[in-house]
N, C-alpha and C. Protein backbone atom coordinates (compact mmCIF):
# COMPACT_ATOMS: atom_id res chain seq x y z
N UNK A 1 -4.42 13.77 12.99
CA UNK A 1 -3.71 12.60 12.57
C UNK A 1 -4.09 11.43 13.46
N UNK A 2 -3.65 10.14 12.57
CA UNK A 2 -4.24 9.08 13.47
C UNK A 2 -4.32 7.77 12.92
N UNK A 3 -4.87 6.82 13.22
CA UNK A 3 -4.92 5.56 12.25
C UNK A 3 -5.55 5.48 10.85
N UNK A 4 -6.47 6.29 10.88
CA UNK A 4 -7.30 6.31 9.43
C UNK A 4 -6.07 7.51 8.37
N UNK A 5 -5.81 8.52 9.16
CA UNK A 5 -5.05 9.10 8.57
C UNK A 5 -4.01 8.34 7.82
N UNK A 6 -3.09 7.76 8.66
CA UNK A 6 -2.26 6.71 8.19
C UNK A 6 -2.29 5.69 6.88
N UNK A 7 -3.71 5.30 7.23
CA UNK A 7 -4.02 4.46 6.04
C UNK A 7 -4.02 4.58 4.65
N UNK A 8 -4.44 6.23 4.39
CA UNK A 8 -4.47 7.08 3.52
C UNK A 8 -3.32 6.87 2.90
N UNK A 9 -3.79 6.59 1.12
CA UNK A 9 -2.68 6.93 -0.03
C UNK A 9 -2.66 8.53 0.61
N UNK A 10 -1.37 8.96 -0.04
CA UNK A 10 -0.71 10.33 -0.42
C UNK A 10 -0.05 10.11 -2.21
N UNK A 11 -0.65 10.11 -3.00
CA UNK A 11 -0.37 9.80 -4.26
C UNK A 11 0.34 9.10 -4.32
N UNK A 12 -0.59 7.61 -4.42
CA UNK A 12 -0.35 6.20 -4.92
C UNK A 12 0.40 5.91 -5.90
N UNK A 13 1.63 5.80 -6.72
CA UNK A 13 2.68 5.96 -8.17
C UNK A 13 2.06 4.52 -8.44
N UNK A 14 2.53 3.13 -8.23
CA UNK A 14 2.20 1.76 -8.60
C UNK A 14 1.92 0.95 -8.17
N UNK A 15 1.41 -0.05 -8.70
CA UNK A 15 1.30 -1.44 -7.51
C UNK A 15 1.78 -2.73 -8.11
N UNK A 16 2.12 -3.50 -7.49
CA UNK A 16 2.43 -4.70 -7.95
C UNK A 16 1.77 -6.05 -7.61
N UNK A 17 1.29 -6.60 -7.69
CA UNK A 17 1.12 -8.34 -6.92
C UNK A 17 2.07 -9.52 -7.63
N UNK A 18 2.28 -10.03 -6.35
CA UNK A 18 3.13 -11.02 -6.31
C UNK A 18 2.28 -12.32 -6.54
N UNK A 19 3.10 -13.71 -6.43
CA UNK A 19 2.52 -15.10 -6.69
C UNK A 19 1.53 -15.34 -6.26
N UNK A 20 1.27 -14.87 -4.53
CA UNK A 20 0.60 -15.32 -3.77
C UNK A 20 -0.44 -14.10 -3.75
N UNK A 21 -0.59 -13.07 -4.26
CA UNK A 21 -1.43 -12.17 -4.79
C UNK A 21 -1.17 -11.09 -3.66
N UNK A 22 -0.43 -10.89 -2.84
CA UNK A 22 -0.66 -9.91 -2.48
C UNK A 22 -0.22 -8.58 -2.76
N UNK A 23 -0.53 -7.51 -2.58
CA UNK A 23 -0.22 -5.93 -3.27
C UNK A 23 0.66 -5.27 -2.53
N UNK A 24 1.40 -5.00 -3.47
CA UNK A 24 2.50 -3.75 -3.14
C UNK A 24 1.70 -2.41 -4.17
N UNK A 25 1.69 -1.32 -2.89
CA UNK A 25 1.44 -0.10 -3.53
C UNK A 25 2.53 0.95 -3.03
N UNK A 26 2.69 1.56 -4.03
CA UNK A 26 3.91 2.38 -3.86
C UNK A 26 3.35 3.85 -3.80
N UNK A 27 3.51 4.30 -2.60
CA UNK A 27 2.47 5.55 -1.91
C UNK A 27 3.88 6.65 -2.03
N UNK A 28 3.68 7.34 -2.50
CA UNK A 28 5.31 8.09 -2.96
C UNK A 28 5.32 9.51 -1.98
N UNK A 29 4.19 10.14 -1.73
CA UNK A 29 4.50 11.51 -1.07
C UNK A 29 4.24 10.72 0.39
N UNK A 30 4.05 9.45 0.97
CA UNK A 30 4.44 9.26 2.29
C UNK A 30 5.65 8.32 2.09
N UNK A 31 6.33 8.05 1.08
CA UNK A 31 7.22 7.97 1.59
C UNK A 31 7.91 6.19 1.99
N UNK A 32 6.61 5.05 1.29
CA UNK A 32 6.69 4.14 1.59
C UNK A 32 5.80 2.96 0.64
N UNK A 33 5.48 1.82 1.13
CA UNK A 33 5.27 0.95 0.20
C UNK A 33 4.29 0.45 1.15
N UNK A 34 3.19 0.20 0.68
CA UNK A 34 1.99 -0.70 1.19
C UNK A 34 1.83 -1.94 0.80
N UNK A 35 1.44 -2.97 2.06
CA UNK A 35 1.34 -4.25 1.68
C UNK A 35 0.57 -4.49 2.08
N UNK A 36 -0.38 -5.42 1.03
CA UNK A 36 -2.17 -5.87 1.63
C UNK A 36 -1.51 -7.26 1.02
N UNK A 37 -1.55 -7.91 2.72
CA UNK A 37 -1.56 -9.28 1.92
C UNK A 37 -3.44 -9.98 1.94
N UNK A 38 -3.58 -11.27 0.97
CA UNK A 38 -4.37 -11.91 0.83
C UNK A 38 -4.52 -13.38 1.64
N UNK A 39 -5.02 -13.73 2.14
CA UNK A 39 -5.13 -14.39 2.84
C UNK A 39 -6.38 -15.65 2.76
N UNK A 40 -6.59 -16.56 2.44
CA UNK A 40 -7.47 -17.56 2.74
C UNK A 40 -8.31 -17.94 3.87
């Protein structure tokens, strides 16, 4: 285990983007929600 580990989906369910485009992924067997924001 470790940082790359971490990064890792565990079966990804959805994603969303918002106004400003950034992604919500909804990682369901860890347990949490990923946010990649976008940035200029």
């Amino acid at each position: 285990m470790g940082a790359s580990s971490d990064a890792q989906f565990q079966h990804a369910f959805d994603l969303a983007v918002n106004q400003r485009s950034d992604v919500y992924v909804a990682d369901t067997f860890n347990n949490r929600i990923q946010v990649f924001r976008v940035r200029n």
